[in-house]
PDB file of N, CA and C in Angstrom:
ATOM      1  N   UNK A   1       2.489  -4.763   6.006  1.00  0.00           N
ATOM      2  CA  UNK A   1       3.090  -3.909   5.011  1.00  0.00           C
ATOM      3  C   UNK A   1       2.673  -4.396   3.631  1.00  0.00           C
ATOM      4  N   UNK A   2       2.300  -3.611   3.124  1.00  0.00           N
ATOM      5  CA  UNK A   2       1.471  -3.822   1.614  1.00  0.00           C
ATOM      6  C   UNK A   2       2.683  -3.656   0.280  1.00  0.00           C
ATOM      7  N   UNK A   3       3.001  -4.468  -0.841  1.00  0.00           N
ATOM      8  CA  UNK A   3       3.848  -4.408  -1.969  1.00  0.00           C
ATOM      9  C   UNK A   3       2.577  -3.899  -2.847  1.00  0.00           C
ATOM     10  N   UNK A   4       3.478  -3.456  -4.331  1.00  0.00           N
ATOM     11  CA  UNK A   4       2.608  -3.773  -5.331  1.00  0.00           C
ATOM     12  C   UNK A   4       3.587  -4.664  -5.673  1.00  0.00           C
ATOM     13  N   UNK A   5       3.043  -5.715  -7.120  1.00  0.00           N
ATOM     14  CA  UNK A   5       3.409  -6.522  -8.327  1.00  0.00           C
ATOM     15  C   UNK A   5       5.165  -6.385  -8.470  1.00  0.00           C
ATOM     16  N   UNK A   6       5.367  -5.141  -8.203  1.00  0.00           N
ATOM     17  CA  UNK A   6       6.391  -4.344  -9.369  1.00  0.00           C
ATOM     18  C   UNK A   6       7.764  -3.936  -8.557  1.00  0.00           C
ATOM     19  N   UNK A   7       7.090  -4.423  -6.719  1.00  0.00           N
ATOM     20  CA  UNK A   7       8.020  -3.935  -5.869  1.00  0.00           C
ATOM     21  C   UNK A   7       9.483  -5.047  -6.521  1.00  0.00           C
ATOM     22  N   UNK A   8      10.506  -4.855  -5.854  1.00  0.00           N
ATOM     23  CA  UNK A   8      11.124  -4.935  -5.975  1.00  0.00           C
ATOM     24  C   UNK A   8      11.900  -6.484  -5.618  1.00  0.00           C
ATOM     25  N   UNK A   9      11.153  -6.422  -4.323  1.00  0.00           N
ATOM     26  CA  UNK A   9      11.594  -7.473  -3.875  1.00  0.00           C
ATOM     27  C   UNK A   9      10.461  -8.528  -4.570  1.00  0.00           C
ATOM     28  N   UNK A  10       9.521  -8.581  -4.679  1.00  0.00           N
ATOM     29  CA  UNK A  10       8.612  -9.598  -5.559  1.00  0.00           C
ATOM     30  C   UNK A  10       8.830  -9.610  -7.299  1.00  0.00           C
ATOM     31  N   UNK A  11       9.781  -8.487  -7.447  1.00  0.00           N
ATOM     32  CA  UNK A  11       9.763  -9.032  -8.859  1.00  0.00           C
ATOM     33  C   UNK A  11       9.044  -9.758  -9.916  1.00  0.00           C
ATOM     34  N   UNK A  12       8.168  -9.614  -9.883  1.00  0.00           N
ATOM     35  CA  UNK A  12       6.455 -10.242 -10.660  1.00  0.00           C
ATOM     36  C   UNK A  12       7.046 -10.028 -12.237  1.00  0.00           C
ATOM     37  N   UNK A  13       6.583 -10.826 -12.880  1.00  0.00           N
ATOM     38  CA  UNK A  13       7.123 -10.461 -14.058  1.00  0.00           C
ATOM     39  C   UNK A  13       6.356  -9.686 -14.961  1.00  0.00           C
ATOM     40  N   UNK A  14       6.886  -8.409 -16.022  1.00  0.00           N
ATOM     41  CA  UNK A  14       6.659  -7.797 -16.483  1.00  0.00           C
ATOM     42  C   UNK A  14       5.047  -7.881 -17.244  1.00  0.00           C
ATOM     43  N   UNK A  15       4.766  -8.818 -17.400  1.00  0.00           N
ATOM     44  CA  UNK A  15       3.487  -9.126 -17.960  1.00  0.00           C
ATOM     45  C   UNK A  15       2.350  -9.106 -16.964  1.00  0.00           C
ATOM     46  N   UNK A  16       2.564  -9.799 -15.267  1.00  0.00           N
ATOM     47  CA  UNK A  16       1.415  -9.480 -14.511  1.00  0.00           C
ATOM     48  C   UNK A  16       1.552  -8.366 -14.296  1.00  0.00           C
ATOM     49  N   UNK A  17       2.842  -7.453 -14.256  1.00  0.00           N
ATOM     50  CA  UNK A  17       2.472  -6.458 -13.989  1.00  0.00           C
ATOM     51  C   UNK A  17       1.296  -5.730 -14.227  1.00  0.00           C
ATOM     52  N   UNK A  18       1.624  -5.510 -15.844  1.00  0.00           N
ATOM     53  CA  UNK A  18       0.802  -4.910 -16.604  1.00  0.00           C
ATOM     54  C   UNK A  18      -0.607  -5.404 -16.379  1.00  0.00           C
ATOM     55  N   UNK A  19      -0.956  -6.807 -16.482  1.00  0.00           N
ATOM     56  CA  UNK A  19      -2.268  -7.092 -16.312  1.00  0.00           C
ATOM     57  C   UNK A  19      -2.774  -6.179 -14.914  1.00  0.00           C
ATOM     58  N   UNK A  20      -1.755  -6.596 -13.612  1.00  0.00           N
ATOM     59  CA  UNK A  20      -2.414  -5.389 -12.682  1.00  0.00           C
ATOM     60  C   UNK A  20      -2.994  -4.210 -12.749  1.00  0.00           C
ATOM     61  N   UNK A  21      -1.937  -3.677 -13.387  1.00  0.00           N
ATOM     62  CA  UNK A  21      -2.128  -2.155 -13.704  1.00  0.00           C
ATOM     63  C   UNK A  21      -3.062  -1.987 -14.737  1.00  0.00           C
ATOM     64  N   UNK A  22      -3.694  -2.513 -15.527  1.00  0.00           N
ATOM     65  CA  UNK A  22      -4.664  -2.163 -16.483  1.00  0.00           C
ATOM     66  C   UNK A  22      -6.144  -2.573 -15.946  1.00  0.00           C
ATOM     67  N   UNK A  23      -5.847  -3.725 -14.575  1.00  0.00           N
ATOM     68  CA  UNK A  23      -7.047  -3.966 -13.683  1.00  0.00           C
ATOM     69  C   UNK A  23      -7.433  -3.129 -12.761  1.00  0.00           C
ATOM     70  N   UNK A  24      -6.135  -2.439 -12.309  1.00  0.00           N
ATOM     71  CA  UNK A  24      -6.804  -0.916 -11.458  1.00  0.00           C
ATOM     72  C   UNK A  24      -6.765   0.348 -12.273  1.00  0.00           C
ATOM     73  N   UNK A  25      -6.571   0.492 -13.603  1.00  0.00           N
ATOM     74  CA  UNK A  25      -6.828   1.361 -14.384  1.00  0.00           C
ATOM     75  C   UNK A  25      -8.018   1.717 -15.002  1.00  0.00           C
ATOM     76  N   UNK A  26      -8.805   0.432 -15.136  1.00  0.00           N
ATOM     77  CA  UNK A  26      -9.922   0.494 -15.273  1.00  0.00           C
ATOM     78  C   UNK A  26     -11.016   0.782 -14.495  1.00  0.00           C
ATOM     79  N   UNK A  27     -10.653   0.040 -13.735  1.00  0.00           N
ATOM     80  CA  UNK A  27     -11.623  -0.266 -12.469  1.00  0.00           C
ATOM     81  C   UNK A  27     -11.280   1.992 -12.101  1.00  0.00           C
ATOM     82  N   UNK A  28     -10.385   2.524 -12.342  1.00  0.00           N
ATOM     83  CA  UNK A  28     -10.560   4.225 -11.846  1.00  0.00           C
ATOM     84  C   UNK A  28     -10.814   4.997 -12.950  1.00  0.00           C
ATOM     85  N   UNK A  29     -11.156   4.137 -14.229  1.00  0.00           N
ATOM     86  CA  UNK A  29     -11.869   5.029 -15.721  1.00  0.00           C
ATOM     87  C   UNK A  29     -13.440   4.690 -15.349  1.00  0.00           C
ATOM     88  N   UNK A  30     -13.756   3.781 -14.757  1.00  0.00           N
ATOM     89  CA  UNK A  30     -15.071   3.377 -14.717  1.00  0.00           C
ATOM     90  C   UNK A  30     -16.400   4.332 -13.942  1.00  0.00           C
ATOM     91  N   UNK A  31     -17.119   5.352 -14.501  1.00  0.00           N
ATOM     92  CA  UNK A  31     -18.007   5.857 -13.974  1.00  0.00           C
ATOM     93  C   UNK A  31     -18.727   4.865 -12.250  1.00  0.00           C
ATOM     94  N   UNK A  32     -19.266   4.175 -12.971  1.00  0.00           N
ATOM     95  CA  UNK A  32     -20.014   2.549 -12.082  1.00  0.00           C
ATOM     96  C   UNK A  32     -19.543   1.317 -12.598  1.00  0.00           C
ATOM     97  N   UNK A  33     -18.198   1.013 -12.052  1.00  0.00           N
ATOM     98  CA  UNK A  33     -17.806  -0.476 -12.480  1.00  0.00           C
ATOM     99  C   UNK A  33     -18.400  -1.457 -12.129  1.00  0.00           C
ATOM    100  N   UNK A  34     -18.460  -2.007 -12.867  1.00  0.00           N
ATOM    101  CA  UNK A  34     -18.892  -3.868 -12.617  1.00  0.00           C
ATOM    102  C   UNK A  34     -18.299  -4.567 -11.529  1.00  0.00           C
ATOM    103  N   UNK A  35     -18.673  -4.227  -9.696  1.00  0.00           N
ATOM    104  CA  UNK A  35     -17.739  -4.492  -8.821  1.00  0.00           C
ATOM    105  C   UNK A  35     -17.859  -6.284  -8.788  1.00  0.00           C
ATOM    106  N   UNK A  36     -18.904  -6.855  -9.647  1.00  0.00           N
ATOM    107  CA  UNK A  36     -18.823  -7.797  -9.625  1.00  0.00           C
ATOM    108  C   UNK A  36     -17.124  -8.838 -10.233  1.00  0.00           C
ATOM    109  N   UNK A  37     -17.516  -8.340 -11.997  1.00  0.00           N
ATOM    110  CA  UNK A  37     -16.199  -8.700 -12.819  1.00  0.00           C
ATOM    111  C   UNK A  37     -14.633  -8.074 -12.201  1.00  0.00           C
ATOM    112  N   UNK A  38     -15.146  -6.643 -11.289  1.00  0.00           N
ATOM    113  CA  UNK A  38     -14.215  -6.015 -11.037  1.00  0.00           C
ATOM    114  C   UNK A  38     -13.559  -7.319  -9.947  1.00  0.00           C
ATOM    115  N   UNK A  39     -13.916  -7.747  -9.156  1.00  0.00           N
ATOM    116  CA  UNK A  39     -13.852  -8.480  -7.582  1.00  0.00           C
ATOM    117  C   UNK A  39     -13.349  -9.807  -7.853  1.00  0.00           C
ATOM    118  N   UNK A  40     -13.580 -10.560  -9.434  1.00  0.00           N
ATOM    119  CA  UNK A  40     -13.565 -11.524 -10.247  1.00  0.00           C
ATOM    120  C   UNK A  40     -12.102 -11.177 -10.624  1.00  0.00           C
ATOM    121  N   UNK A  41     -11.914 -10.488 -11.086  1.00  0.00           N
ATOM    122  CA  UNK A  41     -10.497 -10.457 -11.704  1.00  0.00           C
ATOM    123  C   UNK A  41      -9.713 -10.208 -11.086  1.00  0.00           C
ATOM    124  N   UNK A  42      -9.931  -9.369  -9.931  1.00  0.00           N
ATOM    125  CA  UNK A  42      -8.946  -8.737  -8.548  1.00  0.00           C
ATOM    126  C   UNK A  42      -8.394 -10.215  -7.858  1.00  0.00           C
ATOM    127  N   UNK A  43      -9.325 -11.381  -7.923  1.00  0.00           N
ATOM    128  CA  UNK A  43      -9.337 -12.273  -6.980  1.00  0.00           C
ATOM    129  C   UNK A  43      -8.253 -13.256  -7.994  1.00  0.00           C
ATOM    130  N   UNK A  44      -8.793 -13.403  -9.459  1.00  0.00           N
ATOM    131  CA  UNK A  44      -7.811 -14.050  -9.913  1.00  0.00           C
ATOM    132  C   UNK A  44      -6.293 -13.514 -10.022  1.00  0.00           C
ATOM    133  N   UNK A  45      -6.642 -11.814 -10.125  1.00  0.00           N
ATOM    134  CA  UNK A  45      -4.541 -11.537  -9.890  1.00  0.00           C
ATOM    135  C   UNK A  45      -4.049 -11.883  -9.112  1.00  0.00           C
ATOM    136  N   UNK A  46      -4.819 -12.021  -7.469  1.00  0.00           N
ATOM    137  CA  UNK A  46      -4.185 -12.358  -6.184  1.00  0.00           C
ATOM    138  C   UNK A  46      -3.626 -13.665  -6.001  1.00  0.00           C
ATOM    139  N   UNK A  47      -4.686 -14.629  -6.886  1.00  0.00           N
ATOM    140  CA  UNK A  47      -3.881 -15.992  -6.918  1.00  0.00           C
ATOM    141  C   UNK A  47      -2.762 -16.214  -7.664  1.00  0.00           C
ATOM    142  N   UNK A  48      -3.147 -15.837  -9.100  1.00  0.00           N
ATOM    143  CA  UNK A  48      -1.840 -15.907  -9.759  1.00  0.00           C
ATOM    144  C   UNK A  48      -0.639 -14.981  -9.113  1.00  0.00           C
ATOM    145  N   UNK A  49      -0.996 -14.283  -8.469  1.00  0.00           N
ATOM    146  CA  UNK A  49      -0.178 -13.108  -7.531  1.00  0.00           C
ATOM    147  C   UNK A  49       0.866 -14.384  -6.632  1.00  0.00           C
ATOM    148  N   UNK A  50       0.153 -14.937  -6.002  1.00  0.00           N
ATOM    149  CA  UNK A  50       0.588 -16.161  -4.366  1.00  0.00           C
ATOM    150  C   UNK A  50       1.068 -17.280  -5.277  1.00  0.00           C
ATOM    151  N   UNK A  51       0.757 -17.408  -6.767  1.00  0.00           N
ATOM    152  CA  UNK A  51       1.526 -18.538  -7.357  1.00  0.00           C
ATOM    153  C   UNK A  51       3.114 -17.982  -7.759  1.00  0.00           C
ATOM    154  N   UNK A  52       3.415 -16.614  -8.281  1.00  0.00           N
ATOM    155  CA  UNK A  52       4.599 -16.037  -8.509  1.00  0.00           C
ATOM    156  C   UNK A  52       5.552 -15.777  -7.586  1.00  0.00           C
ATOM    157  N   UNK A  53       4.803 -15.790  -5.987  1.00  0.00           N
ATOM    158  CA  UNK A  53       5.468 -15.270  -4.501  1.00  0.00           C
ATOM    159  C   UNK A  53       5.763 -16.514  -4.059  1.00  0.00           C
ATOM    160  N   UNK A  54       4.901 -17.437  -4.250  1.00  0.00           N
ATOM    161  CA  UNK A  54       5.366 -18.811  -3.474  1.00  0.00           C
ATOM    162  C   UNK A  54       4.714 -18.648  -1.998  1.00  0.00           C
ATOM    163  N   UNK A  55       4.946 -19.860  -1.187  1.00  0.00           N
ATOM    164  CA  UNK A  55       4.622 -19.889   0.315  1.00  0.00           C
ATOM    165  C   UNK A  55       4.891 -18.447   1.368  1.00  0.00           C
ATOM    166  N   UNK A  56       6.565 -17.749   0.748  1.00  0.00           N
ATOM    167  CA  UNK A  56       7.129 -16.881   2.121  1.00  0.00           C
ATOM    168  C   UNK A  56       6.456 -15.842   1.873  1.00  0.00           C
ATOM    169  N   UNK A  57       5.496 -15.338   1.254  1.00  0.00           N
ATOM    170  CA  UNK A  57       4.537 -14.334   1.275  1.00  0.00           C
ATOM    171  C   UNK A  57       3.507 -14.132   1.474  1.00  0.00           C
ATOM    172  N   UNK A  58       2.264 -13.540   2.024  1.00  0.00           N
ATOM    173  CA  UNK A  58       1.136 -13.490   2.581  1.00  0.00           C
ATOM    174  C   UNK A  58       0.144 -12.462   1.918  1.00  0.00           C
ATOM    175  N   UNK A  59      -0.786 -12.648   0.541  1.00  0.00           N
ATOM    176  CA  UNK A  59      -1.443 -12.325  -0.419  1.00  0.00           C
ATOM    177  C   UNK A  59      -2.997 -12.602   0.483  1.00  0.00           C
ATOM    178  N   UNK A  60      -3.329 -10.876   1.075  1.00  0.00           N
ATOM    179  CA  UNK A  60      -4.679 -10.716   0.918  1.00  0.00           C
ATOM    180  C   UNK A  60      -5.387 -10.053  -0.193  1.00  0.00           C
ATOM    181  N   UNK A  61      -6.248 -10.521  -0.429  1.00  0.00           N
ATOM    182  CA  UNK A  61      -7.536  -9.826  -1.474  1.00  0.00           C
ATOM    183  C   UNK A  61      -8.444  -9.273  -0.769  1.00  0.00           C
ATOM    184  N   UNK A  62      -8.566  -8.213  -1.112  1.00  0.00           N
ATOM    185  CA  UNK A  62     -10.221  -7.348  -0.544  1.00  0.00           C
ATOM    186  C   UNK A  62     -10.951  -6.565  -1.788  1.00  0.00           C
ATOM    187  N   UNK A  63     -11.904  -7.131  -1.964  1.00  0.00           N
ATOM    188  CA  UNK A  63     -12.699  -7.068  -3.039  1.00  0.00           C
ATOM    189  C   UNK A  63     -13.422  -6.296  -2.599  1.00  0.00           C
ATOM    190  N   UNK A  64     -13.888  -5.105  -3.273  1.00  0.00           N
ATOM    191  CA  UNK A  64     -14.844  -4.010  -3.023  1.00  0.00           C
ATOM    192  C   UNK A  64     -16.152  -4.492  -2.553  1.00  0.00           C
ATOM    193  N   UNK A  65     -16.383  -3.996  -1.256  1.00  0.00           N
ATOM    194  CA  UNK A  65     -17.996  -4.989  -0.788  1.00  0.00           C
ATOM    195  C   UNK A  65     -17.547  -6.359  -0.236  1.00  0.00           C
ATOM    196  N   UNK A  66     -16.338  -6.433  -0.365  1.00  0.00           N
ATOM    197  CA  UNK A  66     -16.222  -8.227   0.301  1.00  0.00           C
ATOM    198  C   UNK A  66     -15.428  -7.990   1.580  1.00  0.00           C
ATOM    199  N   UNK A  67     -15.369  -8.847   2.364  1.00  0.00           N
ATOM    200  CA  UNK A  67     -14.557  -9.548   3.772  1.00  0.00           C
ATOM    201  C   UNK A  67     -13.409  -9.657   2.820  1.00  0.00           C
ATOM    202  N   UNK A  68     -12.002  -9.552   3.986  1.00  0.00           N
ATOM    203  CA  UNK A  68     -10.873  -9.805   3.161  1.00  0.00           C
ATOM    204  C   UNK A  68     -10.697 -11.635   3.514  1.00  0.00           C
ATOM    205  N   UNK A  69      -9.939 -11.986   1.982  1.00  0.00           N
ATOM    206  CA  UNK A  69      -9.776 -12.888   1.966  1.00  0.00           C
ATOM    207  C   UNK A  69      -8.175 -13.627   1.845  1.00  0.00           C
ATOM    208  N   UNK A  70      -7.086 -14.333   2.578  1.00  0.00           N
ATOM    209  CA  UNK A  70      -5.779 -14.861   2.535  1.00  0.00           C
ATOM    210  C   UNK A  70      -6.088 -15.715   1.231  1.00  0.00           C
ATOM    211  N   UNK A  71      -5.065 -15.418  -0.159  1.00  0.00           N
ATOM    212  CA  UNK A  71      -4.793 -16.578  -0.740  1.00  0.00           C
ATOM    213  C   UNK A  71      -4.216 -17.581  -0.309  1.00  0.00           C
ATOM    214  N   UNK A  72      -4.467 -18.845  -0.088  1.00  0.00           N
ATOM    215  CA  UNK A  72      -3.589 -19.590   0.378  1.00  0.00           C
ATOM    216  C   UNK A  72      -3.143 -20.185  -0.271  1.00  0.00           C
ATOM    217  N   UNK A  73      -2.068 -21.188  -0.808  1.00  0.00           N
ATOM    218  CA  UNK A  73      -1.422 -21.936  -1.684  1.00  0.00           C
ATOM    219  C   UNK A  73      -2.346 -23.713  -1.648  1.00  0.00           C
ATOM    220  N   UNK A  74      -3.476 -23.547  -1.210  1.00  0.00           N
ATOM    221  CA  UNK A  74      -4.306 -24.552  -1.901  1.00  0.00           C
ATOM    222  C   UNK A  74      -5.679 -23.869  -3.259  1.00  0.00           C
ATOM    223  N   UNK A  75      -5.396 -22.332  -2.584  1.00  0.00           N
ATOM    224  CA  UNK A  75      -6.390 -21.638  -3.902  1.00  0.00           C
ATOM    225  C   UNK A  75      -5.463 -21.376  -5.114  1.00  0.00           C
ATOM    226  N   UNK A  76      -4.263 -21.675  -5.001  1.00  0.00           N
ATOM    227  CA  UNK A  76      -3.524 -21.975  -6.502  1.00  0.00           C
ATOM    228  C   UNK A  76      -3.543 -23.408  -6.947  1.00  0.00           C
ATOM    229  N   UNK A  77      -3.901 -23.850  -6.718  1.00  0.00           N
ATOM    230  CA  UNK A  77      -4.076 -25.348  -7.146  1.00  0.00           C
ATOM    231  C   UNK A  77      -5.210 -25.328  -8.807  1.00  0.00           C
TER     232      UNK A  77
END
């Protein structure tokens, strides 16, 4: 079962939110995005994502063109 940022029960705070939402806002203004920077920044929300959730949550990333990847709480380090 998939959250966003903003659900309820993760309570993310008002500021990643926004960073989320202006990372998939772009990434759907973008004629041909940069899936590179795009995949780059997706990967850093997910960590800082698994640093705000802590351990009892389970933060995959799937980067456009990539294998999905588990943040794990040694990639917040």
């Amino acid at each position: 079962m998939g959250a966003g940022p903003d659900d309820e029960e993760i309570n993310a705070p008002q500021e990643y939110v926004q960073l989320f939402e202006n990372w998939v806002a772009k990434y759907d203004m973008e004629d041909t995005p940069d899936l590179e920077n795009f995949n780059k920044e997706g990967r850093a929300l997910a960590v800082e994502l698994k640093k705000i959730v802590g351990p009892s949550y389970k933060i995959i990333f799937i980067g456009e063109g990539l294998e999905e990847e588990e943040i794990s709480d040694e990639n917040t380090l």
